[in-house]
Structure formats: C-alpha cells, structure tokens
N, C-alpha and C. Protein backbone atom coordinates (compact mmCIF):
# COMPACT_ATOMS: atom_id res chain seq x y z
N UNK A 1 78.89 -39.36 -207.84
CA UNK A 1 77.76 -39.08 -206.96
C UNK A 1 77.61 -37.57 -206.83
N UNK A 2 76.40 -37.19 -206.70
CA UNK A 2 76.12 -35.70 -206.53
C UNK A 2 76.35 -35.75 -205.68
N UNK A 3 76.55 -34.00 -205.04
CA UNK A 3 76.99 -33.59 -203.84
C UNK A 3 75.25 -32.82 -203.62
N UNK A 4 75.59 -32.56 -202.25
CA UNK A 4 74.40 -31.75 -201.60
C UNK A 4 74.19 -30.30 -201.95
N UNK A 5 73.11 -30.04 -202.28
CA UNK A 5 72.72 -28.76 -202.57
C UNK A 5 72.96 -27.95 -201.42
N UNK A 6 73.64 -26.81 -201.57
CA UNK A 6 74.41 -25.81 -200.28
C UNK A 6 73.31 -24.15 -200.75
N UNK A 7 72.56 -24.44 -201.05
CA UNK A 7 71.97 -23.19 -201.09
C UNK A 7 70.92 -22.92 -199.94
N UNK A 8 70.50 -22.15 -199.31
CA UNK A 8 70.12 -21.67 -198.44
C UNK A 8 68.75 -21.03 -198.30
N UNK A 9 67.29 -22.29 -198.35
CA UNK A 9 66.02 -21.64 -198.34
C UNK A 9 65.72 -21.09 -197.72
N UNK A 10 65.42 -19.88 -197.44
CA UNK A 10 64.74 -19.16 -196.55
C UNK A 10 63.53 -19.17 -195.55
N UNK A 11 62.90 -19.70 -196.96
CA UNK A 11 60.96 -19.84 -196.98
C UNK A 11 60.88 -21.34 -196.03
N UNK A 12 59.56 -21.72 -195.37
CA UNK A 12 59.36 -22.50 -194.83
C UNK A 12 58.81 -23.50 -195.84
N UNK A 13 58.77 -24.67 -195.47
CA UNK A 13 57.92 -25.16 -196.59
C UNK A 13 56.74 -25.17 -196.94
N UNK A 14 55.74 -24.96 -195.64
CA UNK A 14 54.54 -24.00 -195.47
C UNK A 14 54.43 -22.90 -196.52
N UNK A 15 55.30 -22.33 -196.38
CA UNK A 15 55.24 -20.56 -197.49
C UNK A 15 55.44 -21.55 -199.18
N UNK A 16 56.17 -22.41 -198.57
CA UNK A 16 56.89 -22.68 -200.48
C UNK A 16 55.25 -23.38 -200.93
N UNK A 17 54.83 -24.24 -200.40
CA UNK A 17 53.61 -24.94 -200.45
C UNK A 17 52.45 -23.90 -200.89
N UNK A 18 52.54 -22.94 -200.31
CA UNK A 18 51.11 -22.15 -200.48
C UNK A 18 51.42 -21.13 -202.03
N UNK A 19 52.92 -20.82 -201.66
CA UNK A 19 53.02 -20.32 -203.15
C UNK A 19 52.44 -20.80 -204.62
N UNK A 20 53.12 -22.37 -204.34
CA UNK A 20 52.98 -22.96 -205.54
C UNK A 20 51.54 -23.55 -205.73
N UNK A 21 50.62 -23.59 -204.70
CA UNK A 21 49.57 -23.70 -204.88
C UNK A 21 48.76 -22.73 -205.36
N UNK A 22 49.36 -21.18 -205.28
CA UNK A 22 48.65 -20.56 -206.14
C UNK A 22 48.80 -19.98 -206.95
N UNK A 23 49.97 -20.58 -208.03
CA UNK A 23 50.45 -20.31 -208.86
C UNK A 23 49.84 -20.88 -210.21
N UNK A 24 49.66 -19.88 -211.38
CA UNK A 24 48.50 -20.45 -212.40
C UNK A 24 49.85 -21.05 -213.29
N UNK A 25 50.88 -20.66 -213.63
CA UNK A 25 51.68 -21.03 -214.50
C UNK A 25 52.78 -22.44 -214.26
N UNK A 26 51.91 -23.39 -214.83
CA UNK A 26 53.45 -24.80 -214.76
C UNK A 26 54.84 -24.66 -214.43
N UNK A 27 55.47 -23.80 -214.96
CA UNK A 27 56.82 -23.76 -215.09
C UNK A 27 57.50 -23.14 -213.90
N UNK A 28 56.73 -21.67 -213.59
CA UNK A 28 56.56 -21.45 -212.40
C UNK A 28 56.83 -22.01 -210.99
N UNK A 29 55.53 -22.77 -211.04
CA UNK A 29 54.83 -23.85 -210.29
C UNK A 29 56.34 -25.15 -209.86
N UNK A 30 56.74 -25.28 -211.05
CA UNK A 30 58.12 -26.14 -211.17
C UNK A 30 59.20 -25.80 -210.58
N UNK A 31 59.26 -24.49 -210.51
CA UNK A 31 60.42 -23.96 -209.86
C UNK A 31 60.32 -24.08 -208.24
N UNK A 32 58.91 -23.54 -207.89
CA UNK A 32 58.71 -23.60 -206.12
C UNK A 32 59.12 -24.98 -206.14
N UNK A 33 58.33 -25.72 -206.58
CA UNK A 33 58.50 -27.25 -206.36
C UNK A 33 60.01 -27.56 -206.05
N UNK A 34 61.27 -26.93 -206.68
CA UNK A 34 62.16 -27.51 -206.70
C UNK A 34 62.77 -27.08 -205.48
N UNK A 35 62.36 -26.01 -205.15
CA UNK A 35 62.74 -25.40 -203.92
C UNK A 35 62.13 -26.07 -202.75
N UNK A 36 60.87 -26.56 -202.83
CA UNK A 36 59.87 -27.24 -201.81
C UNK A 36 60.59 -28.64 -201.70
N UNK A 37 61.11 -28.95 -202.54
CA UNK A 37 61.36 -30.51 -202.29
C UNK A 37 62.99 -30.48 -201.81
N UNK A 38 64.14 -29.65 -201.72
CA UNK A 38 64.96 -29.28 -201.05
C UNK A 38 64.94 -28.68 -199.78
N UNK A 39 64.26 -28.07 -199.95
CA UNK A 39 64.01 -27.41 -197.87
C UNK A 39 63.13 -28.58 -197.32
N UNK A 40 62.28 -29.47 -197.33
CA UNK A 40 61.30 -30.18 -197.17
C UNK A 40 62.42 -31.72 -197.11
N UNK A 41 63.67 -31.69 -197.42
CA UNK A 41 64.46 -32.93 -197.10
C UNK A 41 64.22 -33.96 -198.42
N UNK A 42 62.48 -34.06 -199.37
CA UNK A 42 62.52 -35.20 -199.67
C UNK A 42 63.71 -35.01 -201.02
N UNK A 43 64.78 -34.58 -201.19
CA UNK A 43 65.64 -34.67 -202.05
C UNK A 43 66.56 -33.55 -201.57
N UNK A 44 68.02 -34.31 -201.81
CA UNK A 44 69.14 -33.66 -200.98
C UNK A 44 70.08 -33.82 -202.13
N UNK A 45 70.35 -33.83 -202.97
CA UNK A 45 71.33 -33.40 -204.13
C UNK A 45 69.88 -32.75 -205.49
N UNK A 46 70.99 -32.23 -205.78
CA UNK A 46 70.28 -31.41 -207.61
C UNK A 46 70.38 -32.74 -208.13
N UNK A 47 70.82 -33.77 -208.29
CA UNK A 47 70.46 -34.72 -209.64
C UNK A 47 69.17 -35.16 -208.60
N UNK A 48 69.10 -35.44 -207.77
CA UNK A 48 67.51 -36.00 -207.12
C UNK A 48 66.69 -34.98 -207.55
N UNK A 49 66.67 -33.92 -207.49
CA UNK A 49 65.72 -32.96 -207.52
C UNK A 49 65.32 -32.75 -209.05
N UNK A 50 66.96 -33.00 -209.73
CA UNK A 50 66.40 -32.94 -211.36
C UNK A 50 65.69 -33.94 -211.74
N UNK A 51 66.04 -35.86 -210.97
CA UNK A 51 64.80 -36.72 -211.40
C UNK A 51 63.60 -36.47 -210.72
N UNK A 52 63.48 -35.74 -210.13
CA UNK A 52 61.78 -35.96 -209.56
C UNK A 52 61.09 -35.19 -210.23
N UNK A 53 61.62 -34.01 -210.97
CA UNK A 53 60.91 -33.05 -211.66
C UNK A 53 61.18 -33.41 -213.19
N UNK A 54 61.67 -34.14 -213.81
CA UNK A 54 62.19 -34.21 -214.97
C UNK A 54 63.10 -33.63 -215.91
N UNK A 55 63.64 -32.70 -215.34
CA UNK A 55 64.52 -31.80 -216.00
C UNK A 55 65.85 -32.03 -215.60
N UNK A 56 67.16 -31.41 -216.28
CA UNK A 56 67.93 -31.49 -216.17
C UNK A 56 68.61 -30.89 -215.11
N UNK A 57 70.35 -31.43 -214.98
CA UNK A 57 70.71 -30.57 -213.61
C UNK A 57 70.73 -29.39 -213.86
N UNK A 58 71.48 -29.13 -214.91
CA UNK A 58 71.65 -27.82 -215.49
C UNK A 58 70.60 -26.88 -215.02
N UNK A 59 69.68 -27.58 -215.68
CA UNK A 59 68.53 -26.25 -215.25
C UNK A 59 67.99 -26.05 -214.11
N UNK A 60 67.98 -27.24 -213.17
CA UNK A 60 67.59 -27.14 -211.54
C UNK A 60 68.83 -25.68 -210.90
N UNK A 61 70.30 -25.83 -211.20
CA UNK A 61 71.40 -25.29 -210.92
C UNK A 61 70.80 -23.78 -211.17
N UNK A 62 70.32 -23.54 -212.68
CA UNK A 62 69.95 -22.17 -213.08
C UNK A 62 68.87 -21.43 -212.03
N UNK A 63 68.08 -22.69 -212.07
CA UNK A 63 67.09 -21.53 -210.95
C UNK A 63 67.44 -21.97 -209.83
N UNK A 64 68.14 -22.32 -208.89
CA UNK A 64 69.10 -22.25 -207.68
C UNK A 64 69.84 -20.73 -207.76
N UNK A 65 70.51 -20.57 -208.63
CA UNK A 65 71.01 -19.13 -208.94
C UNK A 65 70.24 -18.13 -208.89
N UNK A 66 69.35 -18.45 -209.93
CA UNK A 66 68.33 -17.53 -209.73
C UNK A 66 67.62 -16.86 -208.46
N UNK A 67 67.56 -18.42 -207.85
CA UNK A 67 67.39 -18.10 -206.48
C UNK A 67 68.15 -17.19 -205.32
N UNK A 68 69.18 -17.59 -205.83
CA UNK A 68 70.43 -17.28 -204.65
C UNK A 68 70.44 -15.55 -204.95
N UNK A 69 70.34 -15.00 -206.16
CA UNK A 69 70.70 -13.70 -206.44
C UNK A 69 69.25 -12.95 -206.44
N UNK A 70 68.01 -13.51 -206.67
CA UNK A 70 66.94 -12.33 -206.62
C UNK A 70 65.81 -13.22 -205.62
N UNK A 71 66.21 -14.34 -205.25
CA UNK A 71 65.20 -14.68 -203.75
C UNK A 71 63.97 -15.85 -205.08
N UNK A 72 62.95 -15.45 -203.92
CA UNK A 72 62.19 -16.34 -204.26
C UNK A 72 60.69 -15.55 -205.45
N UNK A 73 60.90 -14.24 -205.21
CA UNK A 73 60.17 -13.38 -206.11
C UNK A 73 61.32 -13.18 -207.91
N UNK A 74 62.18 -13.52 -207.53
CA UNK A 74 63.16 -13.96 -209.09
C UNK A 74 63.08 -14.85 -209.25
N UNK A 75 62.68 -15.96 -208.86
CA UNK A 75 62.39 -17.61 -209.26
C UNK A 75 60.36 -17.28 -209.58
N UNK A 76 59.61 -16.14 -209.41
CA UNK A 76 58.25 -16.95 -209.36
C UNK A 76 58.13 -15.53 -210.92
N UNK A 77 59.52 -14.67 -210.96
CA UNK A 77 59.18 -13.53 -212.01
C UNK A 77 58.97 -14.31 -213.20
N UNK A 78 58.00 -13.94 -214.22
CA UNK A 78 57.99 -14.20 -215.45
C UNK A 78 58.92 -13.84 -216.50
N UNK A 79 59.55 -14.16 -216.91
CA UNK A 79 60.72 -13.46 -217.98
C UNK A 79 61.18 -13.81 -219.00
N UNK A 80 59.69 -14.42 -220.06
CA UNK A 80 60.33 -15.69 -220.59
C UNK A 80 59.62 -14.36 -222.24
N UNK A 81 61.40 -15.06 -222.87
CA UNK A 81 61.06 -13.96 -224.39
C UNK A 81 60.97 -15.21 -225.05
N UNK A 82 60.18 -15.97 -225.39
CA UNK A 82 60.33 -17.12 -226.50
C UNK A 82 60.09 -16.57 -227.87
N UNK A 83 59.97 -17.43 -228.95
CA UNK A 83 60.00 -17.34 -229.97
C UNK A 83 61.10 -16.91 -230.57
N UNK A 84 60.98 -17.33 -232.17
CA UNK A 84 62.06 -17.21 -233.15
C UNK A 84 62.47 -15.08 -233.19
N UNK A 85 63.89 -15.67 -233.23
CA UNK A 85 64.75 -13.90 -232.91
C UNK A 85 64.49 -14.13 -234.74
N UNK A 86 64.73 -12.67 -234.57
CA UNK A 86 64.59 -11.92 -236.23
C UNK A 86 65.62 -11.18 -236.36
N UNK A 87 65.61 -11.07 -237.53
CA UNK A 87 67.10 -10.21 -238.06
C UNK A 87 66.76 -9.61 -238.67
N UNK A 88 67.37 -8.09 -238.67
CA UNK A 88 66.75 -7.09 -239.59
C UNK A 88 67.85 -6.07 -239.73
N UNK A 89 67.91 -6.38 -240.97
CA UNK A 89 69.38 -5.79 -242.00
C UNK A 89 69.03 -4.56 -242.51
C-alpha cells in the first residue's frame, strides 16, 4: 500500500485552480493538477495521484521534488531539451 504524500502545498487550491487554468501547455497543466488534486484531498497517496493522471509514480515523485526544491514557479518552468542528443567527434 502507498503511503501518504508528506509534501507540503503551500498554494490554496483556489491559486492551484486558477494557475492551471491558465496555463497553455498540457504537461504543465499536469503538473498543477497533481498538486491540485493533493492539497484539494481528492487523492492522498502518489500511486492515487499517478492513476488519476496517468502517469507513473516515478514521475508524480519527480515533480513533488521539483516542487519541494524550486516551489510552484519550478513545477510551471519550462525546461524541456527534447530531441535526439548528437555526437560530434
């Protein structure tokens, strides 16, 4: 059985709500959510929170961290390097 998420929202769910409502980017958007649905009660462990959103614990855990160390403006930062790395010899 999961244990309870011990991290510590700040934001009301009011604030988390309005964020993610005006947020243009999904993934983003995914992250408040995960935070909104932990301060907001309707899910009290990370594996609940990872089925309601579809993702794994793992990655609910990552942006919990994320959270915990740069707030809620490091969970909404963009920082994403995708695409194929190159090598150059």
């Amino acid at each position: 059985m999961s244990r309870p998420s011990t991290t510590y929202i700040v934001e009301t769910t009011e604030e988390l709500k309005q964020l993610m409502q005006a947020q243009k980017k999904p993934k983003i958007k995914e992250r408040l959510q995960a935070l909104y649905l932990l301060k907001s009660g309707c899910a009290t462990t990370l594996q609940e929170v990872a089925n309601c959103l579809g993702r794994s614990k793992t990655t609910i855990e990552n942006w919990l961290t994320l959270y915990r160390k740069s707030g809620v403006l490091g969970v909404v930062a963009w920082n994403y390097r995708g695409g194929t790395p190159t090598c150059h010899f």
